[in-house]
C-alpha atoms as a PDB file:
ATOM      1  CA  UNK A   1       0.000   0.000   0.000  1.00  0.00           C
ATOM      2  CA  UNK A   2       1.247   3.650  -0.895  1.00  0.00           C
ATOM      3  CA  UNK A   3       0.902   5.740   1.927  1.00  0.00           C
ATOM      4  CA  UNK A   4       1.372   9.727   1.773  1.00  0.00           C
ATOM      5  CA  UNK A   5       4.836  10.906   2.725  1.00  0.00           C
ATOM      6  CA  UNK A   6       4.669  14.092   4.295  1.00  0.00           C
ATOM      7  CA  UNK A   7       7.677  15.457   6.245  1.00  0.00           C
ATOM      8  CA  UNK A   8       7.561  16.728   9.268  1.00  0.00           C
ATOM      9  CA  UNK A   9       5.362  20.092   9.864  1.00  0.00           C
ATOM     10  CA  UNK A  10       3.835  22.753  11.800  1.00  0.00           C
ATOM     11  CA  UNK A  11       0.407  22.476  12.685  1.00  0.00           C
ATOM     12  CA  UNK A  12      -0.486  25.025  10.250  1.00  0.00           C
ATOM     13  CA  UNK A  13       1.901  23.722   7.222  1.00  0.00           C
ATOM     14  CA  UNK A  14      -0.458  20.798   7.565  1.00  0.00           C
ATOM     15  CA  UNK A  15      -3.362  22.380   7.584  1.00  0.00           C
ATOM     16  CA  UNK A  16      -2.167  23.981   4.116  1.00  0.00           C
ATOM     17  CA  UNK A  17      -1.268  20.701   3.125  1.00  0.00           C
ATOM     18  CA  UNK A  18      -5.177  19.441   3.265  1.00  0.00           C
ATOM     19  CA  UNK A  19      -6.494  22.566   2.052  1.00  0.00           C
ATOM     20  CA  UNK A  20      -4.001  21.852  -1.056  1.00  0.00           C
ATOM     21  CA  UNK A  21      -5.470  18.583  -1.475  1.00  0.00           C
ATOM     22  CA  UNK A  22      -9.325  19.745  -1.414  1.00  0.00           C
ATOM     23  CA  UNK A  23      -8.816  22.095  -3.932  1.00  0.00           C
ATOM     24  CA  UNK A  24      -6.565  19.740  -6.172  1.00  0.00           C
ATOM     25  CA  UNK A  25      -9.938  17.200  -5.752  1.00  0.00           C
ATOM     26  CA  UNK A  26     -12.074  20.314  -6.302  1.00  0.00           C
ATOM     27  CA  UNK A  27     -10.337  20.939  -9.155  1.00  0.00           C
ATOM     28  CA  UNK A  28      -9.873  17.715 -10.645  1.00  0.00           C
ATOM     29  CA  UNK A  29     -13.655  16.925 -10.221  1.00  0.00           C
ATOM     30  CA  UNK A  30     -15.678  19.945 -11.238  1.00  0.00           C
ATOM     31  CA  UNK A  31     -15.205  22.690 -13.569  1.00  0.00           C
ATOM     32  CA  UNK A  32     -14.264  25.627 -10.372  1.00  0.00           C
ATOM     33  CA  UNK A  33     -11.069  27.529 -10.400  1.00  0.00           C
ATOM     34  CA  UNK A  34      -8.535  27.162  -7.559  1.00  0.00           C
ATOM     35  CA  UNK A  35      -6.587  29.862  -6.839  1.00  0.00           C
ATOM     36  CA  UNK A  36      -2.966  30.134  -8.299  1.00  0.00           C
ATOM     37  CA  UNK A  37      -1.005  29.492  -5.043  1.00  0.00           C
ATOM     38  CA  UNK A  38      -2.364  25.693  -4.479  1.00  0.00           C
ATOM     39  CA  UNK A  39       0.117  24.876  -7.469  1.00  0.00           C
ATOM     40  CA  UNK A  40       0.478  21.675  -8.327  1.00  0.00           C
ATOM     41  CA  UNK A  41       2.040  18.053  -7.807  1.00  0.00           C
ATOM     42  CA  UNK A  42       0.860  14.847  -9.028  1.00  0.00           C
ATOM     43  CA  UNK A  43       1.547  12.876  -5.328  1.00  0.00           C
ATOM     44  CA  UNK A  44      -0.874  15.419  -4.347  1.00  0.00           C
ATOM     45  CA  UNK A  45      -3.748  14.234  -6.932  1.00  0.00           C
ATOM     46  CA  UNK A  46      -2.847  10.060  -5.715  1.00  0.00           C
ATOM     47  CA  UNK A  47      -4.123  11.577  -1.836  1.00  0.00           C
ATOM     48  CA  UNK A  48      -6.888  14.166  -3.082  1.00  0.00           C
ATOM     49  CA  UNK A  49      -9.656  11.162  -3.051  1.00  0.00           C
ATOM     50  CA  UNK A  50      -9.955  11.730   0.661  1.00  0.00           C
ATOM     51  CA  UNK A  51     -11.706  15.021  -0.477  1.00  0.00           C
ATOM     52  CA  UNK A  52     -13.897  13.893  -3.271  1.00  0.00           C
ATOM     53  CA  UNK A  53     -17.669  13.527  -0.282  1.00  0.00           C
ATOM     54  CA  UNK A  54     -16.308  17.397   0.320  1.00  0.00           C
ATOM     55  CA  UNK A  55     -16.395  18.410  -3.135  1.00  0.00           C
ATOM     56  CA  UNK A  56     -19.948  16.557  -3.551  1.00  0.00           C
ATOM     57  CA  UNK A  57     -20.472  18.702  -0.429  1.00  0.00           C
ATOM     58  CA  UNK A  58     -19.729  21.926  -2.985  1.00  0.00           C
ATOM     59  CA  UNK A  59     -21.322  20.707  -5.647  1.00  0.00           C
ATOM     60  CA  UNK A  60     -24.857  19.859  -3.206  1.00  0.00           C
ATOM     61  CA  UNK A  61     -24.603  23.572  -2.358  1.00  0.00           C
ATOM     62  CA  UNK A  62     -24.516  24.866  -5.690  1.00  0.00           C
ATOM     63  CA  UNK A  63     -27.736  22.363  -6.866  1.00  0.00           C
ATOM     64  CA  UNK A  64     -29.561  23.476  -3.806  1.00  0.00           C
ATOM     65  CA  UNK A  65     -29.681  26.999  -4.564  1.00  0.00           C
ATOM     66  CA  UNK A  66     -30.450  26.938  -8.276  1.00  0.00           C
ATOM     67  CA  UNK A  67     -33.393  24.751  -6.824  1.00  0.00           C
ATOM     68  CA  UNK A  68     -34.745  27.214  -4.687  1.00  0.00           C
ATOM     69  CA  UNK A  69     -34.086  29.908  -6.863  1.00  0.00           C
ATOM     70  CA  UNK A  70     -35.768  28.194  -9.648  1.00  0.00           C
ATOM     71  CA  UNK A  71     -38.776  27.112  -7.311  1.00  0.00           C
ATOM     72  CA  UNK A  72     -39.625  30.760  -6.397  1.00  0.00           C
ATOM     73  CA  UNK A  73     -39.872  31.360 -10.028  1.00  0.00           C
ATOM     74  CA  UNK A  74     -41.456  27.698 -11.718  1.00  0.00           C
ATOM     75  CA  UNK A  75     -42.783  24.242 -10.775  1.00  0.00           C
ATOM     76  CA  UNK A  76     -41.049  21.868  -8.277  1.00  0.00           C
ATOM     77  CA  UNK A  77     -40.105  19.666 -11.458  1.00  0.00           C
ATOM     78  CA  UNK A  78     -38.430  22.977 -13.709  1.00  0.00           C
ATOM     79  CA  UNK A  79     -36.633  23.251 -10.617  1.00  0.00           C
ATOM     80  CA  UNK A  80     -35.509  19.688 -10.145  1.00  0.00           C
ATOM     81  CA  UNK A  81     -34.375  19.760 -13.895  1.00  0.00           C
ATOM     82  CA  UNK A  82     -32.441  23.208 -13.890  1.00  0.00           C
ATOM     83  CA  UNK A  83     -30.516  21.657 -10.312  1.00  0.00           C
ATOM     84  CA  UNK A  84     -29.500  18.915 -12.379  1.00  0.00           C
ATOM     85  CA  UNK A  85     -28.371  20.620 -15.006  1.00  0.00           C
ATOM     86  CA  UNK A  86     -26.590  22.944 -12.911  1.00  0.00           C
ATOM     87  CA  UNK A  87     -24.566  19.897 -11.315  1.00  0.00           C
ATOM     88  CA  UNK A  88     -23.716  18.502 -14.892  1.00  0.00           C
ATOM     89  CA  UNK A  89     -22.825  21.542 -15.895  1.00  0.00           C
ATOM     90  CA  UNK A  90     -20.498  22.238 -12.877  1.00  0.00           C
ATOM     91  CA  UNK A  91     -18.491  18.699 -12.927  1.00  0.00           C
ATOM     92  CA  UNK A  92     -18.201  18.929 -16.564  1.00  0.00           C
ATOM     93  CA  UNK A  93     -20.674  15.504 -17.362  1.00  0.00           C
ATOM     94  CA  UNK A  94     -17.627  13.569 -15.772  1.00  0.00           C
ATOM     95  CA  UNK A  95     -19.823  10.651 -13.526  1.00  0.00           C
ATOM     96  CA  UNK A  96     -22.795  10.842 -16.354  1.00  0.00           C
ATOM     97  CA  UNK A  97     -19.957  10.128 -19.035  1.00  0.00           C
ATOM     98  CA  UNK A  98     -18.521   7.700 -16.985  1.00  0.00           C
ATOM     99  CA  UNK A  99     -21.857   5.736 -16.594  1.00  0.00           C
ATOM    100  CA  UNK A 100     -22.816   5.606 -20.056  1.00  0.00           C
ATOM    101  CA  UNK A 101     -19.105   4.365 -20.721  1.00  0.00           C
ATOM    102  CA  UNK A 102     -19.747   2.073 -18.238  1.00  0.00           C
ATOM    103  CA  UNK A 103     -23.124   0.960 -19.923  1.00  0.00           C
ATOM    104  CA  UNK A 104     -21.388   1.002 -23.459  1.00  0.00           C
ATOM    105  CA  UNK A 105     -18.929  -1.821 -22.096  1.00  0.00           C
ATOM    106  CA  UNK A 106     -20.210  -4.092 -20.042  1.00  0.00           C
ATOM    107  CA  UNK A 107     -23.471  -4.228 -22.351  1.00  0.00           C
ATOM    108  CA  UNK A 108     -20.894  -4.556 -25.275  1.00  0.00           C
ATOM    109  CA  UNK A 109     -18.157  -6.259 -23.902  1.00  0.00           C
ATOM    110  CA  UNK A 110     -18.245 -10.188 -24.269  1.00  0.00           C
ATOM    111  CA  UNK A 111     -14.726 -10.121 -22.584  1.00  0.00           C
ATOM    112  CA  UNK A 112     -13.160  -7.911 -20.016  1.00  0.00           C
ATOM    113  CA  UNK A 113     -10.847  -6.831 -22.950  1.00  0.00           C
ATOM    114  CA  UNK A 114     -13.197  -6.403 -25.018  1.00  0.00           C
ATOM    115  CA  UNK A 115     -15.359  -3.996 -21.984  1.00  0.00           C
ATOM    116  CA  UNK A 116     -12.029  -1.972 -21.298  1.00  0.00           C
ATOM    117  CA  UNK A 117     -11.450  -1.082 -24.702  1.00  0.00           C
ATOM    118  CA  UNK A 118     -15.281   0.016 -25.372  1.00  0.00           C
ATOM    119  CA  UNK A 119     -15.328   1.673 -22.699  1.00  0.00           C
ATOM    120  CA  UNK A 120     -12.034   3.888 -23.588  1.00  0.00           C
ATOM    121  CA  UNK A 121     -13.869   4.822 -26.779  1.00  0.00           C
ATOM    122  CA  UNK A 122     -15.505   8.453 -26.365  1.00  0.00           C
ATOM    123  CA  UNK A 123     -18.459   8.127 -28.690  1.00  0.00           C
ATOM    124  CA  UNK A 124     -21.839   6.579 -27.046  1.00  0.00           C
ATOM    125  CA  UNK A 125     -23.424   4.212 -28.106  1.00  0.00           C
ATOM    126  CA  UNK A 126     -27.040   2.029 -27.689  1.00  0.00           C
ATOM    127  CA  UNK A 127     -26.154   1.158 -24.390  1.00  0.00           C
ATOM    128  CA  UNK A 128     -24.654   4.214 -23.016  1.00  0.00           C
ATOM    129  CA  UNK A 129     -27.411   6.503 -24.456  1.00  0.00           C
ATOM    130  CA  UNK A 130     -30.476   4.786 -23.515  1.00  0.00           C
ATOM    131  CA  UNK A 131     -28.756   4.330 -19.875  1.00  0.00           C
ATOM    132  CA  UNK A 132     -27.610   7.300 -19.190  1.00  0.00           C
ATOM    133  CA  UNK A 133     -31.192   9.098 -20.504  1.00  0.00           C
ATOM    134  CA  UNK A 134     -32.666   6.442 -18.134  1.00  0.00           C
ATOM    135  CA  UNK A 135     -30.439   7.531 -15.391  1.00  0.00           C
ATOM    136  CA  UNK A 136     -31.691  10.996 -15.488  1.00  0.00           C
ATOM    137  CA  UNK A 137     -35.410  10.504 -15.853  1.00  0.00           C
ATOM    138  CA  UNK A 138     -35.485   8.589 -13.238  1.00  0.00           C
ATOM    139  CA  UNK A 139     -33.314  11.261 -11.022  1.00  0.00           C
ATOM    140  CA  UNK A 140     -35.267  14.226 -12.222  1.00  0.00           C
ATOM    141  CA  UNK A 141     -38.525  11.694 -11.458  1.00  0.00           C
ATOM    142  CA  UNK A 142     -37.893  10.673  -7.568  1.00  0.00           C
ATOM    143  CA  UNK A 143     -36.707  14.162  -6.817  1.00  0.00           C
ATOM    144  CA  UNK A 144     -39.568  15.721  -8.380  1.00  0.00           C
ATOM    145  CA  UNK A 145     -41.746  13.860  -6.248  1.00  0.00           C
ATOM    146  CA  UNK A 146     -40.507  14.011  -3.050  1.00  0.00           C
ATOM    147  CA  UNK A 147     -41.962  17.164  -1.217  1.00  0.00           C
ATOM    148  CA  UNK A 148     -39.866  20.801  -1.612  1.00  0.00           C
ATOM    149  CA  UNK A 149     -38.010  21.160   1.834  1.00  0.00           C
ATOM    150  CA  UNK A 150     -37.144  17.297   1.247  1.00  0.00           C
ATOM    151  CA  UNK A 151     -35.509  17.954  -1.922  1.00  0.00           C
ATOM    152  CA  UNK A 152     -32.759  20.150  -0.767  1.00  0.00           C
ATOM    153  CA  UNK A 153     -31.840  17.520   2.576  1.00  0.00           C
ATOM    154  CA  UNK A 154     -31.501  14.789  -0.220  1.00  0.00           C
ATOM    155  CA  UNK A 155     -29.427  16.779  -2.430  1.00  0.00           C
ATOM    156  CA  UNK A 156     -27.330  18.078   0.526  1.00  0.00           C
ATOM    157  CA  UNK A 157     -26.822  14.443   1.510  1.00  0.00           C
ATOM    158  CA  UNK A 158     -26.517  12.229  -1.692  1.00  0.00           C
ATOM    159  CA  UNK A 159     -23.973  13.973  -3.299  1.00  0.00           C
ATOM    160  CA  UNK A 160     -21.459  13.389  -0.810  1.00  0.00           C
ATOM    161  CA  UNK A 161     -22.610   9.927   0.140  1.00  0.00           C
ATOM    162  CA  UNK A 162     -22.645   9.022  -3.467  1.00  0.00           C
ATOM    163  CA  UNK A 163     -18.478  10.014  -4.345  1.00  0.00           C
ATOM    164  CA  UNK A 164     -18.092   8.075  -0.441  1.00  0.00           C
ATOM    165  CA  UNK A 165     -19.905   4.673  -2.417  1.00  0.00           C
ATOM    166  CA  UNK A 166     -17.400   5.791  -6.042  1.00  0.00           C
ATOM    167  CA  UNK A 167     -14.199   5.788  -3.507  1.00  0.00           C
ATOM    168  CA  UNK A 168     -15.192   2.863  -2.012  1.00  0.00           C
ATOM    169  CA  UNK A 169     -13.789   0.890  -4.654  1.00  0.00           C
ATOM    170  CA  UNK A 170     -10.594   2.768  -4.927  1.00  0.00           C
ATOM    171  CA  UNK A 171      -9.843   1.866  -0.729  1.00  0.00           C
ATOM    172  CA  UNK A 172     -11.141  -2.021  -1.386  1.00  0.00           C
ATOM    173  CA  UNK A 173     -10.918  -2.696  -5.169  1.00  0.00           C
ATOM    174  CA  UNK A 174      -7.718  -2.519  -7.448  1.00  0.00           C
ATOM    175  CA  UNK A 175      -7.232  -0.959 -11.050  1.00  0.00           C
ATOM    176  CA  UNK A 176      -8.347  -2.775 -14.076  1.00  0.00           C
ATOM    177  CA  UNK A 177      -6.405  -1.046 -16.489  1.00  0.00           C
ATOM    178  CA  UNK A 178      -2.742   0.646 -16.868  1.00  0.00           C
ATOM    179  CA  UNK A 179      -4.248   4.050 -18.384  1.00  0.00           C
ATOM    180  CA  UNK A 180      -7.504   5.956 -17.433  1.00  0.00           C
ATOM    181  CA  UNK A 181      -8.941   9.211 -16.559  1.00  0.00           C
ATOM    182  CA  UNK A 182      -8.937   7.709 -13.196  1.00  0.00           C
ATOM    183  CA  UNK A 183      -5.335   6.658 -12.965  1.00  0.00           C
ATOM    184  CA  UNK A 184      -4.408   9.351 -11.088  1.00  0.00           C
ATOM    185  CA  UNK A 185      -5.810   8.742  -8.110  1.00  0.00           C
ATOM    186  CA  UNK A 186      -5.807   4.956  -8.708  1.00  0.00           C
ATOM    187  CA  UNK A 187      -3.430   4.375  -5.403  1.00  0.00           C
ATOM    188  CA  UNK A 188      -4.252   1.994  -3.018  1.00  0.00           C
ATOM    189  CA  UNK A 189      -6.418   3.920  -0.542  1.00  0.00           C
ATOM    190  CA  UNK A 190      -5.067   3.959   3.022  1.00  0.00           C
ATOM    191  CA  UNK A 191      -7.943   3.436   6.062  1.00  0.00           C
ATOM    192  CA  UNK A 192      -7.048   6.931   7.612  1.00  0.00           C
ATOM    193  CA  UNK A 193      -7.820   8.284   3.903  1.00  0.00           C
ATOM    194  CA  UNK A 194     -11.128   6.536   3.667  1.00  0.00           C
ATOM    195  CA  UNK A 195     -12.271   7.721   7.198  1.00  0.00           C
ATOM    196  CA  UNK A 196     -11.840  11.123   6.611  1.00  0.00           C
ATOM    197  CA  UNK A 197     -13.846  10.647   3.088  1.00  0.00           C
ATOM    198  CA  UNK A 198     -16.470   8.766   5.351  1.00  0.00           C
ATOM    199  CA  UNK A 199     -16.219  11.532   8.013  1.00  0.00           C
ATOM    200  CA  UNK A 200     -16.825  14.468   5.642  1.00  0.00           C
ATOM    201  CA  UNK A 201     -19.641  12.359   4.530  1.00  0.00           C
ATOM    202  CA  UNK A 202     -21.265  11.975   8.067  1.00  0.00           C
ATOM    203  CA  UNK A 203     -21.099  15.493   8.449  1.00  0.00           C
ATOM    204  CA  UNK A 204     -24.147  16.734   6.817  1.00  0.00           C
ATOM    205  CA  UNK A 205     -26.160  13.331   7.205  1.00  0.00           C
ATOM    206  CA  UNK A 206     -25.626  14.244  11.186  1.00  0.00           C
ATOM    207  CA  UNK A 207     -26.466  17.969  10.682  1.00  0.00           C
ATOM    208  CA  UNK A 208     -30.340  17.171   9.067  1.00  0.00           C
ATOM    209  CA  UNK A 209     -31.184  14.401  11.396  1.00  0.00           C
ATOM    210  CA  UNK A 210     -29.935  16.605  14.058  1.00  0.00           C
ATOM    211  CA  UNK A 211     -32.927  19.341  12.896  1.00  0.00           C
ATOM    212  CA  UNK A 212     -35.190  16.800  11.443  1.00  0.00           C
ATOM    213  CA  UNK A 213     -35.805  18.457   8.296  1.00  0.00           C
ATOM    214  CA  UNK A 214     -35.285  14.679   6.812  1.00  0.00           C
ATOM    215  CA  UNK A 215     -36.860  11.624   8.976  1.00  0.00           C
ATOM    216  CA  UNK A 216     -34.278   9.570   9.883  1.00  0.00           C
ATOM    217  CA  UNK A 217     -35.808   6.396   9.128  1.00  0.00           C
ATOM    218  CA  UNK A 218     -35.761   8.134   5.361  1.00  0.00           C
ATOM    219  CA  UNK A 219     -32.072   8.947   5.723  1.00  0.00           C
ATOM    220  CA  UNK A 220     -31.435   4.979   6.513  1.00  0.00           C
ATOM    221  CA  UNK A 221     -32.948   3.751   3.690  1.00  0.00           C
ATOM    222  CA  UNK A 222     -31.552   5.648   1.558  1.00  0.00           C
ATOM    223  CA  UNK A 223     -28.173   4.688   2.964  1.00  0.00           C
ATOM    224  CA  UNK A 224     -29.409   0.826   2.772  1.00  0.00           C
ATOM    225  CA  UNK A 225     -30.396   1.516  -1.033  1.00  0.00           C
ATOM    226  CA  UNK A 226     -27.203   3.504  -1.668  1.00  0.00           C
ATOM    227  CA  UNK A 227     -25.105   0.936  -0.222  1.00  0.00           C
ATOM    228  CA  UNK A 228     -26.628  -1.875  -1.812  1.00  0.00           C
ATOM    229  CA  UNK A 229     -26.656  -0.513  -5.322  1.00  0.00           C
ATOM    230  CA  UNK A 230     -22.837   0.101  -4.603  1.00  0.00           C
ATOM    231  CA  UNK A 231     -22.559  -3.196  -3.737  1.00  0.00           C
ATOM    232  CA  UNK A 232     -24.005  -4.809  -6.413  1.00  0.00           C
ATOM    233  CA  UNK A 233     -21.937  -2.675  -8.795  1.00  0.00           C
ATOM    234  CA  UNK A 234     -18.657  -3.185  -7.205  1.00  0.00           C
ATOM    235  CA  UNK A 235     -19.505  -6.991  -7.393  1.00  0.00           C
ATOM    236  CA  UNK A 236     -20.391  -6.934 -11.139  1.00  0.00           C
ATOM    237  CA  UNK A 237     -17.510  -4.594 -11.825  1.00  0.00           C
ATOM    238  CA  UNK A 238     -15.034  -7.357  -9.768  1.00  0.00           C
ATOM    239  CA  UNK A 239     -16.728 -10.500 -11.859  1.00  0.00           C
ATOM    240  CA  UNK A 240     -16.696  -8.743 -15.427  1.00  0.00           C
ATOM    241  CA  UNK A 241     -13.433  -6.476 -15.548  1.00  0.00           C
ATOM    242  CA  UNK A 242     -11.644  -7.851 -12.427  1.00  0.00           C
ATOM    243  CA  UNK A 243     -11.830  -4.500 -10.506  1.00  0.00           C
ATOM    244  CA  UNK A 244     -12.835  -0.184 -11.654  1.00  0.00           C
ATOM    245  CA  UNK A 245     -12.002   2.033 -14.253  1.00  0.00           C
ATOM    246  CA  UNK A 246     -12.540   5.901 -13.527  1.00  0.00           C
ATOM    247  CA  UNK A 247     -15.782   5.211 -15.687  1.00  0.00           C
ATOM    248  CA  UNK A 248     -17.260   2.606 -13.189  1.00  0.00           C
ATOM    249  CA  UNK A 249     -16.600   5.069 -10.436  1.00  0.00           C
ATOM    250  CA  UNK A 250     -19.198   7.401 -12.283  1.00  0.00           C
ATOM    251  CA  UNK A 251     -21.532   4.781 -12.756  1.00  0.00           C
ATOM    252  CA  UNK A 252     -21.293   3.916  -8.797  1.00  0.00           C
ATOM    253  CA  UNK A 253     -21.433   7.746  -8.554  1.00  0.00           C
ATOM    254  CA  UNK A 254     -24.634   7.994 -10.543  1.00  0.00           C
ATOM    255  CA  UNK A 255     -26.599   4.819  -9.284  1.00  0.00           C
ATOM    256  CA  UNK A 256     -26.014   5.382  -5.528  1.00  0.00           C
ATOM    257  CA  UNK A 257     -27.393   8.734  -6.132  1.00  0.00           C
ATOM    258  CA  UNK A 258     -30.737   7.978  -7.613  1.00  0.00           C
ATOM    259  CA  UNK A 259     -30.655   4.902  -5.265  1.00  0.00           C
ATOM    260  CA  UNK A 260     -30.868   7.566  -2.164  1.00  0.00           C
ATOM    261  CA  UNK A 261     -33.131   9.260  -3.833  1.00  0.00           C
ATOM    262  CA  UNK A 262     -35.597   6.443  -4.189  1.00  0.00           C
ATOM    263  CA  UNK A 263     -34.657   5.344  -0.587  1.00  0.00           C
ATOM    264  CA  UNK A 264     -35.805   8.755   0.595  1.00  0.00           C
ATOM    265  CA  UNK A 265     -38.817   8.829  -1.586  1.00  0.00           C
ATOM    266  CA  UNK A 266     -39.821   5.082  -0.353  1.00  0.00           C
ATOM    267  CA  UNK A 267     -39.836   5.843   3.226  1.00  0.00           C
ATOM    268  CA  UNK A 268     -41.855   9.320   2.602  1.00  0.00           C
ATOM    269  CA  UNK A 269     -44.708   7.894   0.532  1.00  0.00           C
ATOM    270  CA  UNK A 270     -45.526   4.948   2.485  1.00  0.00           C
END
């Protein structure tokens, strides 16, 4: 296992340190400028994962208020759609690409060779389009019906847990492929790396059971259905390509998403 190397420090060099990391994450993830004095180092990119719930935390934010802005002015479901295309807009399509890649090759792929090398191809095809235009009806569908003030807990809440159940197979899985978008950060992920990821994630699950705005028997099956659907994926990726590709990250990224979502949405309805 590679573990960071960092030198001995002051407290506050340290600090910098992680700050460096969350905006190297930030910027590797989503289309936000960083200012000029983060710089940059490739080590720095192999330990950024750590930070990938807080930049779902960032990119929750940003979803949340084009939804409320958007339902002062239109329906619940113009505002649903505009949030989601304010978060694909803001990562740059990278975890819906990755899922219709995803779709392309293991729908296409009668081998894992065969998989890898579809999915490294950048047009879509059958698979990839009618998956990923699944994907987001069915998003833009279980968050339209959930009630307003519900909306914005899920969103605050999903996007982080979702990158948490897309890491998850870089701290337990290994690479399935010598070259990919996600080869970067495709280092064996150390426990202490993971628990800050999972801590960050905890964070605002704590902060809206805390104030009930979302039931917590909602929040746990939405966790249930999250985990599950990562599950399942991780197993499927394991059986057909022998471990992840930056694509299947997306794809985990993506389905654990809408799986909260419906989690949410089953507890609330019934």
């Amino acid at each position: 296992m590679e573990t960071e190397i960092v030198p001995h420090r002051s407290f506050s060099a340290r600090c910098l340190h992680q700050l460096r990391l969350f905006f190297v994450a930030l910027q590797f993830f989503t289309r936000i400028p960083v200012p000029r004095w983060v710089g940059f180092d490739a080590q720095w990119l192999q330990h950024a994962s750590r930070y990938f719930p807080a930049v779902g935390i960032v990119v929750a934010l940003v979803t949340i208020v084009v939804y409320i802005i958007a339902s002062l002015l239109w329906t619940q479901s113009i505002a649903v759609l505009l949030s989601t295309i304010a978060g694909i807009y803001l990562t740059g399509a990278f975890h819906e690409d990755g899922f219709a890649d995803t779709c392309d090759g293991l729908g296409g792929g009668s081998t894992p060779e065969r998989a890898l090398e579809i999915m490294k191809d950048s047009r879509i095809g059958a698979y990839g389009a009618i998956g990923i235009g699944l994907m987001l009806a069915l998003k833009w569908m279980a968050l339209s019906s959930l009630p307003s003030p519900a909306v914005v807990s899920a969103l605050l809440i999903a996007h982080p847990l979702s990158r948490l159940a897309a890491i998850s197979l870089v701290w337990r899985m290994e690479y399935a492929k010598e070259n990919g978008k996600a080869k970067p950060i495709a280092q064996e992920m150390s426990n202490q790396e993971f628990g800050i990821a999972a801590g960050t994630t905890l964070l605002p699950i704590a902060l809206l059971c805390l104030t009930g705005l979302l039931p917590v028997s909602g929040v746990a099956c939405g966790i249930l259905f999250a985990a599950l659907a990562a599950f399942w994926l991780a197993r499927m990726f394991q059986r057909r390509i022998a471990g992840y590709t930056g694509d299947t990250l997306g794809a985990v990224q993506q389905v654990s998403e809408v799986a909260f979502y419906l989690g949410v949405l089953t507890v609330i309805t019934h």
